[in-house]
Each structure stands twice: as structure tokens, then as C-alpha cells.
N, C-alpha and C. Protein backbone atom coordinates (compact mmCIF):
# COMPACT_ATOMS: atom_id res chain seq x y z
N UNK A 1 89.43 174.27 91.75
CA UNK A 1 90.66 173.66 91.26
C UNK A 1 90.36 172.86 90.01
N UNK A 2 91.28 172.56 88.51
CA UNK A 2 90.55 172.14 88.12
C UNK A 2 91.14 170.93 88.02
N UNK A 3 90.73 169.88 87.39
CA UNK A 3 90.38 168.48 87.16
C UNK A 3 92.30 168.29 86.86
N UNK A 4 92.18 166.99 87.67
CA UNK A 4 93.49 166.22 86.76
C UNK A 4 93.56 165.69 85.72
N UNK A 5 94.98 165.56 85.17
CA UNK A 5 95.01 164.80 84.02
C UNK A 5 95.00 163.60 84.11
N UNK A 6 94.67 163.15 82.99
CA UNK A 6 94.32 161.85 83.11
C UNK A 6 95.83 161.11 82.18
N UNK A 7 96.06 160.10 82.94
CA UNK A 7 97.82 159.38 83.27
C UNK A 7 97.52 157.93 82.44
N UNK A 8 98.35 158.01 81.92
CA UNK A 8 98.81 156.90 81.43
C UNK A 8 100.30 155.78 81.79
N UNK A 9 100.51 154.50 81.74
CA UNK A 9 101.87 154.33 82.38
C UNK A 9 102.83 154.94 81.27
N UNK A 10 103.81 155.11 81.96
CA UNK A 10 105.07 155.69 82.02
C UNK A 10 104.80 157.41 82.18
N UNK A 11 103.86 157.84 82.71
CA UNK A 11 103.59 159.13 82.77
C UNK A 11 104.28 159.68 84.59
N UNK A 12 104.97 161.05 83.95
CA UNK A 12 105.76 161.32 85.23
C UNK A 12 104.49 162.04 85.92
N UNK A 13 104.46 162.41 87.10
CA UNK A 13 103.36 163.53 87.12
C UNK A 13 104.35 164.30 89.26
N UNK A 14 103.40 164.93 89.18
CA UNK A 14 103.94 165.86 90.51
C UNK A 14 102.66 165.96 91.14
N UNK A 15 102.95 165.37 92.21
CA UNK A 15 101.73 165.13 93.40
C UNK A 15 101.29 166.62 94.06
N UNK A 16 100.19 167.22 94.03
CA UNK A 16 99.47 168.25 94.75
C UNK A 16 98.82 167.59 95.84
N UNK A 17 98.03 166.17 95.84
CA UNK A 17 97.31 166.47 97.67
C UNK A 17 97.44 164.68 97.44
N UNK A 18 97.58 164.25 98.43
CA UNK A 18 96.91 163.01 98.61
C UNK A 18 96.30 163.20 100.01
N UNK A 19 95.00 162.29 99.73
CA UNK A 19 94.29 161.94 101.10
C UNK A 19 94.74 161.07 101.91
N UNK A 20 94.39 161.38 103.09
CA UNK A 20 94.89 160.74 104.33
C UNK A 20 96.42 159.75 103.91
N UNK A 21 97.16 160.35 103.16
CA UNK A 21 98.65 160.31 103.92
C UNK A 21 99.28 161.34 103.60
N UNK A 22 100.56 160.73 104.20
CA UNK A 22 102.13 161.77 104.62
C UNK A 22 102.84 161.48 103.38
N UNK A 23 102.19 161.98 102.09
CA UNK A 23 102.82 162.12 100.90
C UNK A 23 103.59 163.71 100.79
N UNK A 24 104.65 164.06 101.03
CA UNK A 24 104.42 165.53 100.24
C UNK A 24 104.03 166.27 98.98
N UNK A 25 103.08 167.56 99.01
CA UNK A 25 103.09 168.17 98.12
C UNK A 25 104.65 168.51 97.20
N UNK A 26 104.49 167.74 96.06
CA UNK A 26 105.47 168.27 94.82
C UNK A 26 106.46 167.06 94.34
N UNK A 27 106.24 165.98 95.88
CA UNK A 27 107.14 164.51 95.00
C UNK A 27 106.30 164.24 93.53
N UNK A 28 107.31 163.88 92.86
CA UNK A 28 107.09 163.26 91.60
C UNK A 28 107.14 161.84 91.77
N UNK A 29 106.39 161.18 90.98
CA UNK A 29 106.41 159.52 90.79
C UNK A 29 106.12 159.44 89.20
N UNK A 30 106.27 158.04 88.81
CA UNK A 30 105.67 157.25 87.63
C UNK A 30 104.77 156.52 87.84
N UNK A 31 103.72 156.89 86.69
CA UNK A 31 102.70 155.42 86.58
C UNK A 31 103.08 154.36 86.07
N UNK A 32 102.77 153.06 86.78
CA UNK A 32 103.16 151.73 86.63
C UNK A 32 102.15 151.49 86.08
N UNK A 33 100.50 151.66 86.42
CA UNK A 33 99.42 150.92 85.90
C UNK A 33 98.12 151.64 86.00
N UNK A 34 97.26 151.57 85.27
CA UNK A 34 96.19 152.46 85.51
C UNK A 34 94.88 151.38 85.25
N UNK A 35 94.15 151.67 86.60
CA UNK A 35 92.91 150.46 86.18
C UNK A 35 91.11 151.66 86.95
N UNK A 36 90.23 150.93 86.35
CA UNK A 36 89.09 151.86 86.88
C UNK A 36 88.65 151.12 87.45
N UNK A 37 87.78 151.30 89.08
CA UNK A 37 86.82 150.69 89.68
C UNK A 37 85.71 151.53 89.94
N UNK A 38 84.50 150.90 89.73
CA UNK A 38 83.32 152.13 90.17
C UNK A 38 83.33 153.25 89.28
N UNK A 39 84.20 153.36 88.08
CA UNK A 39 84.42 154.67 87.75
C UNK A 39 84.97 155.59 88.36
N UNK A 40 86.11 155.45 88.59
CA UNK A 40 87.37 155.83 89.53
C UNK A 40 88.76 155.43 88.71
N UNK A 41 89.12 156.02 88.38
CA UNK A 41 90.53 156.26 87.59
C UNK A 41 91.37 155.87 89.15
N UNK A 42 92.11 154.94 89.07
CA UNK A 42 93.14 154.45 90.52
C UNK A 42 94.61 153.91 89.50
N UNK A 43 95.34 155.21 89.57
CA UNK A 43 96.98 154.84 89.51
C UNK A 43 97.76 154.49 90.07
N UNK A 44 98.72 152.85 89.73
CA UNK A 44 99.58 152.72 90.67
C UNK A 44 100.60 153.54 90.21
N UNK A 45 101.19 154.22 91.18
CA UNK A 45 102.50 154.92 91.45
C UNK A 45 103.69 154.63 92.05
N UNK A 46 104.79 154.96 91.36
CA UNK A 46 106.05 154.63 91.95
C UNK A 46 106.77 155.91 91.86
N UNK A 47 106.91 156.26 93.14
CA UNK A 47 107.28 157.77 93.72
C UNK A 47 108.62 157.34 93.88
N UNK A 48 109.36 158.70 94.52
CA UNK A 48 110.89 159.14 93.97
C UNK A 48 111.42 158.60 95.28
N UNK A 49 110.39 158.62 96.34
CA UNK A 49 111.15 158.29 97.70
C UNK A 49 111.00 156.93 98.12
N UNK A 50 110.89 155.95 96.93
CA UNK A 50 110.84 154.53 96.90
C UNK A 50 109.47 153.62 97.30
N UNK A 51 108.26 154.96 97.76
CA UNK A 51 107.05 154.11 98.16
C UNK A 51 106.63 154.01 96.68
N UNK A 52 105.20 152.89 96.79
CA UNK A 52 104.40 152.48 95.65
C UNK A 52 102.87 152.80 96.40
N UNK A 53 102.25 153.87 95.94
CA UNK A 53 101.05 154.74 96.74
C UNK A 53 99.88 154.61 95.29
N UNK A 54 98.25 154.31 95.53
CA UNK A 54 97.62 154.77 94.28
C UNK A 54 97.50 155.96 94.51
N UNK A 55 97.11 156.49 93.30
CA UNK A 55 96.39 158.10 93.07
C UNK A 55 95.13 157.64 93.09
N UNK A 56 93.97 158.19 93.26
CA UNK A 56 92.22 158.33 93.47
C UNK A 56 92.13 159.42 92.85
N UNK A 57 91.27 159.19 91.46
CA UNK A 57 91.15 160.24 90.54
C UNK A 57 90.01 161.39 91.45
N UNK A 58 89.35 160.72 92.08
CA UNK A 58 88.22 161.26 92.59
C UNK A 58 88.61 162.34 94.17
N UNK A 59 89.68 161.73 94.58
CA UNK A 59 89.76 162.54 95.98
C UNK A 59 91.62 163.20 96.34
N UNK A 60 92.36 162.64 94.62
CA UNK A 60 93.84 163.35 94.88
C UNK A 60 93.93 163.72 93.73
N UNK A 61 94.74 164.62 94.11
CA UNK A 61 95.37 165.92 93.16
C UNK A 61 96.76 166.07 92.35
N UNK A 62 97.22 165.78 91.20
CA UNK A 62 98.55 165.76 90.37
C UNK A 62 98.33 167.17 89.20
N UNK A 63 99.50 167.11 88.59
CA UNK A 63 99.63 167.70 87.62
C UNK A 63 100.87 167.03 86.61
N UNK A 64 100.81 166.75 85.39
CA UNK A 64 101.96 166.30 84.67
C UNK A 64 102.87 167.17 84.88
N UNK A 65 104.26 167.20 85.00
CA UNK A 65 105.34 168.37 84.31
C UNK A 65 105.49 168.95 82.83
N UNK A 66 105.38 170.13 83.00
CA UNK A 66 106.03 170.01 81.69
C UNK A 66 107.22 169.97 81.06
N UNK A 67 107.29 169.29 79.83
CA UNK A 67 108.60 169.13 79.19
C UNK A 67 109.00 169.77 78.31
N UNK A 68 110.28 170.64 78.43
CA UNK A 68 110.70 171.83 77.70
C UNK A 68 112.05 171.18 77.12
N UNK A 69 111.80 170.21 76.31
CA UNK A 69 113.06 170.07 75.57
C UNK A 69 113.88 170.79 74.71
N UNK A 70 112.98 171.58 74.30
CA UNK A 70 113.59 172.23 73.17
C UNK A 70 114.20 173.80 73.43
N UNK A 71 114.17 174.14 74.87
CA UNK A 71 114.20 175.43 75.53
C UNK A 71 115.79 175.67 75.74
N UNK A 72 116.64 174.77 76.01
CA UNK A 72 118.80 175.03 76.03
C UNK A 72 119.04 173.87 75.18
N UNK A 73 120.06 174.63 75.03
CA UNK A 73 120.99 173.66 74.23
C UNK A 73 121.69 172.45 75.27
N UNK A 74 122.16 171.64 74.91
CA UNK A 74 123.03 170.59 75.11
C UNK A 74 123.96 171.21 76.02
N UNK A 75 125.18 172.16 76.00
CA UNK A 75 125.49 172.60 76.36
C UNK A 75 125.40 173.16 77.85
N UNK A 76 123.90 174.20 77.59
CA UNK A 76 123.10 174.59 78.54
C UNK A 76 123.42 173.56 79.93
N UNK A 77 122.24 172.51 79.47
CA UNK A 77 122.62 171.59 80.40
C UNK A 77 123.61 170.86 80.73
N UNK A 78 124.70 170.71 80.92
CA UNK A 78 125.80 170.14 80.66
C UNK A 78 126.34 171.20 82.05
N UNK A 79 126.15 172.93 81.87
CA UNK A 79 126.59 173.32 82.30
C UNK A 79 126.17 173.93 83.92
N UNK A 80 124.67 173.28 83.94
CA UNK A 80 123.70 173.21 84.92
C UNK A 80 123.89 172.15 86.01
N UNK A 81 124.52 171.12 85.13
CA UNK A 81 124.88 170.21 85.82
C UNK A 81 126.03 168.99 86.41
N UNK A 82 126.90 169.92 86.32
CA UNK A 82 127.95 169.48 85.84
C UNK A 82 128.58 168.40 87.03
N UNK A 83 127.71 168.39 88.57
CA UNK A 83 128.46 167.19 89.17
C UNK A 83 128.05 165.97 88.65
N UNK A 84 126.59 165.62 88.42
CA UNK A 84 126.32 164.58 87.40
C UNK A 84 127.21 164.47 86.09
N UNK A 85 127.22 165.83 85.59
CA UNK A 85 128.00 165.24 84.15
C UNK A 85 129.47 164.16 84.63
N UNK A 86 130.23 164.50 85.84
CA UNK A 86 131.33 164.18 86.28
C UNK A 86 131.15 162.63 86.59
N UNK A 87 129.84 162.30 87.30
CA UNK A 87 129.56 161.15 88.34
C UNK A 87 129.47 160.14 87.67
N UNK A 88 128.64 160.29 86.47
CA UNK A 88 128.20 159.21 85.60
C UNK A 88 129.11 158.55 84.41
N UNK A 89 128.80 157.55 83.64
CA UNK A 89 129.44 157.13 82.94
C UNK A 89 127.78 157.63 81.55
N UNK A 90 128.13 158.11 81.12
CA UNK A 90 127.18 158.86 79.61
C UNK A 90 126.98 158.16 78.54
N UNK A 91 128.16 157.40 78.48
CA UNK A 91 128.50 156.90 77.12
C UNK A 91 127.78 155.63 77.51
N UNK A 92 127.70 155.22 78.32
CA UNK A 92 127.45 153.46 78.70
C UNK A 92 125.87 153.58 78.89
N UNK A 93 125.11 154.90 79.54
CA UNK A 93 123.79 155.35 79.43
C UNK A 93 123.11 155.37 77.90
N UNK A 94 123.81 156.31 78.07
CA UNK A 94 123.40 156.48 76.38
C UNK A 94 123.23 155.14 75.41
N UNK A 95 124.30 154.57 75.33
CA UNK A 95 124.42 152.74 74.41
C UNK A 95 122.96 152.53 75.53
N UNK A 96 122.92 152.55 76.98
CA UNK A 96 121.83 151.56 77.49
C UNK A 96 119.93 152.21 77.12
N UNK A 97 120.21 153.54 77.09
CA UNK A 97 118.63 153.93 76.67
C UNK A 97 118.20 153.31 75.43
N UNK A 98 119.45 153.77 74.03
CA UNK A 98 119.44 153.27 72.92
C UNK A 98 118.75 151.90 72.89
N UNK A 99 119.29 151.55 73.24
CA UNK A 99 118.53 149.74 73.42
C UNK A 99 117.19 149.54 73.79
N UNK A 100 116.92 150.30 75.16
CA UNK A 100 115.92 150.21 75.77
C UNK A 100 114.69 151.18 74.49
N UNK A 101 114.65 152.09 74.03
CA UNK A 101 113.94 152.82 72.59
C UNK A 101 114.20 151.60 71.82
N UNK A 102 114.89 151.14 71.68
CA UNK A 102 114.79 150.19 69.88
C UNK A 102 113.93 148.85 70.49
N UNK A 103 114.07 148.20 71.78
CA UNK A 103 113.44 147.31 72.06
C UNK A 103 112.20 147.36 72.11
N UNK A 104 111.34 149.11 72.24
CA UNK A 104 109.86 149.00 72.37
C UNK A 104 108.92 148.79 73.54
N UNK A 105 109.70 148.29 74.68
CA UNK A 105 108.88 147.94 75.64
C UNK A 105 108.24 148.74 76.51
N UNK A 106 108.77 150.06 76.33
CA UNK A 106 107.96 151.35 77.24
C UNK A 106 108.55 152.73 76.00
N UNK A 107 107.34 153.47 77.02
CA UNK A 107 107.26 154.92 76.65
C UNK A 107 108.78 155.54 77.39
N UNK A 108 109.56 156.22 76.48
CA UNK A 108 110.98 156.50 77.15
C UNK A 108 110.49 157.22 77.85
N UNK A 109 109.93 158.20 77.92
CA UNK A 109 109.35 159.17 79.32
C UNK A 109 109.38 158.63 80.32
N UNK A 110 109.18 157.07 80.26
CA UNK A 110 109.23 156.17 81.51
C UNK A 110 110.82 156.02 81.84
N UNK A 111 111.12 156.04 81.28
CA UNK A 111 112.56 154.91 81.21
C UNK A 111 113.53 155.23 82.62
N UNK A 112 113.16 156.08 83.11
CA UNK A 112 114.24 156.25 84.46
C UNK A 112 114.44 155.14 85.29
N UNK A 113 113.40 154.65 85.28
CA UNK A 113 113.71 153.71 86.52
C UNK A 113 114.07 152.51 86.20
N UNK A 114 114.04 151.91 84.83
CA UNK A 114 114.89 151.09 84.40
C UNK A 114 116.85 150.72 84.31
N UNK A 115 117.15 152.29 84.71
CA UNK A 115 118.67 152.82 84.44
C UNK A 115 118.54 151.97 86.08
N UNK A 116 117.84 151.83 87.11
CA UNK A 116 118.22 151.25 88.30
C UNK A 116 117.58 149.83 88.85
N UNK A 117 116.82 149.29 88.44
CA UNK A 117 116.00 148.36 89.08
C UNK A 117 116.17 147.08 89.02
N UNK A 118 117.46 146.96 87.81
CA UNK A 118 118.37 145.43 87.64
C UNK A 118 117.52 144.49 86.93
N UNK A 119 118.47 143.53 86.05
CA UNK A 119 118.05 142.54 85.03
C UNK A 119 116.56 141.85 85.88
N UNK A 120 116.68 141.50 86.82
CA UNK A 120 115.74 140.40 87.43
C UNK A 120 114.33 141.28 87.50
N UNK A 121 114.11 142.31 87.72
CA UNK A 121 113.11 143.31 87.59
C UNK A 121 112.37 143.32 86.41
N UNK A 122 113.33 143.71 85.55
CA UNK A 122 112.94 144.10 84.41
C UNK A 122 112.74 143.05 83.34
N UNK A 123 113.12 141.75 84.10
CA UNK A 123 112.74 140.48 82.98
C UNK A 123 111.48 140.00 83.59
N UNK A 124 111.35 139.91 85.20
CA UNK A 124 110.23 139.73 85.35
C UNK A 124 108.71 140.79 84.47
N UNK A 125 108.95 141.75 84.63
CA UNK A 125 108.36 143.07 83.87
C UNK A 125 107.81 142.27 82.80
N UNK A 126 108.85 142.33 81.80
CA UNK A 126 108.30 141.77 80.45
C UNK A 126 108.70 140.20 80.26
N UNK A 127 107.99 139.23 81.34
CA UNK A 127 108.66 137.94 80.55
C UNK A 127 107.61 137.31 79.59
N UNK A 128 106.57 137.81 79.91
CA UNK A 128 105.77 137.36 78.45
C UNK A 128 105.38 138.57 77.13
N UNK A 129 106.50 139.57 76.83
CA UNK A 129 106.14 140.44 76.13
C UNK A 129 106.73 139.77 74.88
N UNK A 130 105.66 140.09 73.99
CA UNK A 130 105.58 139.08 72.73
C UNK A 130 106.34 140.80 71.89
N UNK A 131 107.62 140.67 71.09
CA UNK A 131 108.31 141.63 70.31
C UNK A 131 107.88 141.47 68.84
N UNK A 132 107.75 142.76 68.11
CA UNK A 132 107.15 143.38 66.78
C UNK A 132 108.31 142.44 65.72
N UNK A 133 109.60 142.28 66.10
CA UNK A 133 110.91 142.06 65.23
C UNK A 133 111.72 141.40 65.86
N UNK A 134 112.50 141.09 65.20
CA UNK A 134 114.23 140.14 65.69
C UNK A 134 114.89 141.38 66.46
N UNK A 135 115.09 142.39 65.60
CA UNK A 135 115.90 143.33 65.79
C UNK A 135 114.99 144.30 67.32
N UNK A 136 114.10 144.29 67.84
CA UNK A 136 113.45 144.70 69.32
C UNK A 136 113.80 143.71 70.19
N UNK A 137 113.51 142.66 69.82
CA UNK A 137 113.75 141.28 70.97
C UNK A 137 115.75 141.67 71.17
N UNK A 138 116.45 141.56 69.85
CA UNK A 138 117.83 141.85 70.06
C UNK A 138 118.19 142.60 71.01
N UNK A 139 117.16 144.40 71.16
CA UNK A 139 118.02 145.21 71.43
C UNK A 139 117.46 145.28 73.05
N UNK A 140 116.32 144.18 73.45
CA UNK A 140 115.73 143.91 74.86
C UNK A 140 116.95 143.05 75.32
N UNK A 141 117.46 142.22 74.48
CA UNK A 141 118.95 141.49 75.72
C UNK A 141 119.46 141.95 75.68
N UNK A 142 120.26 142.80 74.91
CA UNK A 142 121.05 143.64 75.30
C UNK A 142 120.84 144.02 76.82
N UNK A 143 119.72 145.20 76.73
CA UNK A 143 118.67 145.51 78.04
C UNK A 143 118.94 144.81 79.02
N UNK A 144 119.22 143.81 78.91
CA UNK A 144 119.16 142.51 79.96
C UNK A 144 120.26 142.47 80.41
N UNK A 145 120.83 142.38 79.43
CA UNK A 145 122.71 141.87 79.85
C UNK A 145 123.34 143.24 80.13
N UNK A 146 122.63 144.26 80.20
CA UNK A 146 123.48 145.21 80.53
C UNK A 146 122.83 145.98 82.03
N UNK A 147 121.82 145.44 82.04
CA UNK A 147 120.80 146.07 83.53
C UNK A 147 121.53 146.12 84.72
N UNK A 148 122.04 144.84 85.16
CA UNK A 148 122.84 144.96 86.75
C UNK A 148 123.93 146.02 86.65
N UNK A 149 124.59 146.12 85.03
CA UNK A 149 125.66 147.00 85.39
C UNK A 149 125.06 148.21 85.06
N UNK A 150 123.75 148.91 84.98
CA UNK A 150 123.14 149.77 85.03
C UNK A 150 123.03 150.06 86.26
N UNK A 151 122.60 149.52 86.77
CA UNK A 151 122.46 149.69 88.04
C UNK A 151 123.40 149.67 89.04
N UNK A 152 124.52 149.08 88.60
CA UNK A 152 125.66 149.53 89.49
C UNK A 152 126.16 150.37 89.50
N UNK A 153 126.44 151.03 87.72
CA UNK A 153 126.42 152.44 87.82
C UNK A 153 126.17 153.54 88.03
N UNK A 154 124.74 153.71 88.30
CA UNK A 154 123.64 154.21 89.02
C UNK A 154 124.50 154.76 90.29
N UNK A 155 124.04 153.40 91.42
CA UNK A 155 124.45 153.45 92.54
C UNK A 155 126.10 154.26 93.08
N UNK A 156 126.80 153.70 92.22
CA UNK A 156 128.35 154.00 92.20
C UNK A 156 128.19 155.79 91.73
N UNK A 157 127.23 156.83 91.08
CA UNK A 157 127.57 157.67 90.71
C UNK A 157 126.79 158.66 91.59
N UNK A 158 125.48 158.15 91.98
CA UNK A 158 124.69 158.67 92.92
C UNK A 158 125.94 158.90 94.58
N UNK A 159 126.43 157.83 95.17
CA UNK A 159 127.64 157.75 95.88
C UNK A 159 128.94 158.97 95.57
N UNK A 160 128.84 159.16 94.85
CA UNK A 160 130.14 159.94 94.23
C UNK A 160 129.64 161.43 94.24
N UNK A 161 128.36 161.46 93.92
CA UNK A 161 127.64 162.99 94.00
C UNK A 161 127.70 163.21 95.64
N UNK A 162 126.91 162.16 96.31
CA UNK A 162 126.80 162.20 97.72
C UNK A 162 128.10 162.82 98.40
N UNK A 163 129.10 162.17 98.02
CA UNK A 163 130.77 162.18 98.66
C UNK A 163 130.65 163.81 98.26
N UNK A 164 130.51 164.24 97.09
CA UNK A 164 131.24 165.61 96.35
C UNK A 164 130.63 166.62 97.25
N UNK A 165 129.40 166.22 97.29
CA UNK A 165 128.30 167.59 98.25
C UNK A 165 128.28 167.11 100.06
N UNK A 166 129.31 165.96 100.26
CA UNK A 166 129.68 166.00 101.70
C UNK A 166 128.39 165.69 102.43
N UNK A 167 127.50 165.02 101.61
CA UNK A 167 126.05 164.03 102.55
C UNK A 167 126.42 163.30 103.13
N UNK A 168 125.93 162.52 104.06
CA UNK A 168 125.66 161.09 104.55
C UNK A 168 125.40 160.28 103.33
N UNK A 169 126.24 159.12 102.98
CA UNK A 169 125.86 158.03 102.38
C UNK A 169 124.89 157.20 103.37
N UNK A 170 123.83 156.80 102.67
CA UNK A 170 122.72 155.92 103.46
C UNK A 170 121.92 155.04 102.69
N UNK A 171 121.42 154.45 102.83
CA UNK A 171 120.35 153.36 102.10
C UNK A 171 119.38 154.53 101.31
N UNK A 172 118.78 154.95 102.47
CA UNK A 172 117.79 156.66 102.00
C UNK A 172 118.02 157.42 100.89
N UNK A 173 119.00 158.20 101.16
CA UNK A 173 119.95 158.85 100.36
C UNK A 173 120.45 158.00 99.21
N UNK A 174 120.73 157.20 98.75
CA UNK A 174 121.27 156.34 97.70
C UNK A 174 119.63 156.40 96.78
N UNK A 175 118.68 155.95 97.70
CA UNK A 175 117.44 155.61 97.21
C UNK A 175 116.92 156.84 96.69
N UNK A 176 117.12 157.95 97.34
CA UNK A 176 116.23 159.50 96.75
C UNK A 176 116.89 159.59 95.70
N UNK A 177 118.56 159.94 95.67
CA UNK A 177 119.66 159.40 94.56
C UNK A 177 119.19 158.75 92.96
N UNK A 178 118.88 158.09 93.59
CA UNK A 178 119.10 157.00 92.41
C UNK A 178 117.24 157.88 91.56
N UNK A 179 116.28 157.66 92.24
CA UNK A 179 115.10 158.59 91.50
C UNK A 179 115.69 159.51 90.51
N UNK A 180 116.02 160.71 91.81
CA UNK A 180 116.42 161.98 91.07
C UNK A 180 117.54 162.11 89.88
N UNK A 181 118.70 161.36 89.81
CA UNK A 181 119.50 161.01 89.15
C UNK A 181 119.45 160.06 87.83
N UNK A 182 118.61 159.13 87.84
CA UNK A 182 117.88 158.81 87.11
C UNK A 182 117.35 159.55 85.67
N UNK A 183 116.56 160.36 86.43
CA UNK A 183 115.69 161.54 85.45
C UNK A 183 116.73 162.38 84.83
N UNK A 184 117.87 162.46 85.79
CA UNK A 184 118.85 163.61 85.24
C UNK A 184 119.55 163.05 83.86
N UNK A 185 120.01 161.57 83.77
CA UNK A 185 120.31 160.82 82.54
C UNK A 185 119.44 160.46 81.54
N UNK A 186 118.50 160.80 81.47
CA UNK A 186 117.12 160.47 80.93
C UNK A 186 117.59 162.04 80.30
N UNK A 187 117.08 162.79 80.95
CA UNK A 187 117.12 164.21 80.40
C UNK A 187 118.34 164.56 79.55
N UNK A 188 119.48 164.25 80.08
CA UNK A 188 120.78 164.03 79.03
C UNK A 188 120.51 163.31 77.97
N UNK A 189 119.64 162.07 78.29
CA UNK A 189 119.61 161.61 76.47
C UNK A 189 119.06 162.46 75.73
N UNK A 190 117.73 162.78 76.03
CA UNK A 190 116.77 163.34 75.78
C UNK A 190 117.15 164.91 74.57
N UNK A 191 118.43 165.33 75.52
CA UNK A 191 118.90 166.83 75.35
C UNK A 191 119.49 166.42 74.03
N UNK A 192 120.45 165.83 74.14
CA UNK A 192 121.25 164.79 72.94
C UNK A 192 120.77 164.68 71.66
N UNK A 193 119.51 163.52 71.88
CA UNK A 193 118.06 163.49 70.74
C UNK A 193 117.91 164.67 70.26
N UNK A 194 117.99 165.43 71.13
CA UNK A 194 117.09 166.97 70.61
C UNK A 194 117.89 167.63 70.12
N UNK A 195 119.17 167.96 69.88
CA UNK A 195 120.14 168.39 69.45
C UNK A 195 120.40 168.83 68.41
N UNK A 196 120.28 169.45 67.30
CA UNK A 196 120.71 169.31 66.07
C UNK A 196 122.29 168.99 65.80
């Protein structure tokens, strides 16, 4: 088998083995942090089904995804996905990534889990992050002042998908939700950006 890649934070990746637990093969998570002991690459991870698990470069198995932005149009997707396109509010995403790119504070590849994790999270995150400009620090409050209602929107659209496809609303379900859904607005910006 060969060697993993080697992760950086905000890197998505797709789990092949972990040792001795009940991870499944193929959840995706983000790296939060990457530190070496012994010469051991150990990633903290924040997986889709709300645990925080390391990776052990030495005894577990990932692969990055790859990213095919440039493969449909706008459209394309739009039309792939259209109970999200319905659920969400786009326009209020969109203004909120914008901010979150001009402020600097992560790799947007990361950025999903910011669309859910609320102002108090995400100020703890960066309360001593020293900004390049006026205009990054600006577009981080924004960030701020707009996070809880990120996250309410989140929740409120993840709910609305749930209702449409006739699930159980649950704590669970809201929580797998909010991961997967996440990425799906991410990918809408993303498509957008890429757009001509």
C-alpha cells in the first residue's frame, strides 16, 4: 500500500484504516493540527460524524480527495443538487465565505466548518491572531457578527433537507447534516469562483 499524504491543517482527507477503533472506512474529516512525536506525524482530526480522533502516520491509513473544480459548470451543480440549492440561503453564504477569504485566517479548503461552529468558537480559535491589514481584521468581524446566524442557518436548512427526504430530525442527523452540508456550500462557492 503506498504511503500517506502528508496533511496539513485545513486539509480534507478520507479515512482508509484506523487502528483499534470503530472509525469507518471512507468518513472524511479536517485537520485541525498537525504535531510530530518520536517522528510520528499525529493529526488532530475533526471528522464528519462530530468525533475529534488523531491519525498515526505510522499505523493509519488516509488519502486526500481530489478536487475537480474545474470538471461542470455552475449550472452542472446546481442541477445535482438542487434540494440544497432550495434549503439554503446562498446569498448570505456566499457574503459569509467572502469575509472569511479576505480575513486570512484559514485555508478556504478548510472553511466548512466555520459555516457551523458559531461566533464563540471561532473567536476563541483566533483570539490572539495578530492580522496583515485593517481591511482582514475588518472582514474577521464581520466573520464574527455574522457566525451565530451562520450557524443558524446551517441548522435551519440541514432541518428542511431532513423534512424534504422524510428523515428523523435528531441531534445525530442535524450533526452528520450540518458536516455534509457544509462542504456542499463550500463547493457552491467554490463552483461560483471558478466560473467564468
Amino acid at each position: 500500500m503506498k504511503s500517506n499524504p502528508k496533511l496539513s491543517p485545513g486539509d480534507t482527507i478520507i479515512l482508509l484504516h484506523m487502528e483499534d477503533e470503530t472509525m469507518s472506512p471512507g468518513l472524511k474529516g479536517v485537520v485541525i493540527s498537525v504535531s510530530n512525536v518520536f517522528g510520528e506525524d499525529i493529526y488532530d482530526v475533526e471528522w464528519e460524524n462530530g468525533r475529534k480522533l488523531n491519525l498515526l502516520s505510522d499505523v493509519d491509513k488516509w488519502k486526500k480527495p481530489k478536487i475537480r473544480v474545474d470538471e461542470g459548470s455552475i449550472d452542472k451543480f446546481i442541477m445535482n443538487n438542487l434540494n440544497f440549492i432550495k434549503a439554503f440561503d446562498r446569498k448570505f453564504f456566499i457574503e459569509y465565505l467572502k469575509n472569511l477569504r479576505d480575513s486570512g485566517v484559514i485555508n478556504m479548503f478548510g472553511a466548512s466548518p466555520y459555516l457551523y461552529v458559531g461566533k464563540e468558537r471561532i473567536e476563541h480559535e483566533f483570539k490572539y491572531k495578530e492580522f496583515i491589514d485593517e481591511d482582514s481584521e475588518e472582514a474577521f468581524q464581520k466573520v464574527l457578527e455574522n457566525a451565530d446566524m451562520a450557524q443558524s442557518k446551517m441548522i435551519q436548512g440541514v432541518m428542511k433537507i431532513l423534512e424534504t427526504e422524510g428523515k428523523e430530525i435528531t441531534l445525530d442527523s442535524i450533526n452528520s447534516g450540518l458536516s455534509r452540508y457544509s462542504s456542499l456550500v463550500l463547493q457552491y462557492y467554490i463552483h461560483l469562483l471558478s466560473t467564468p
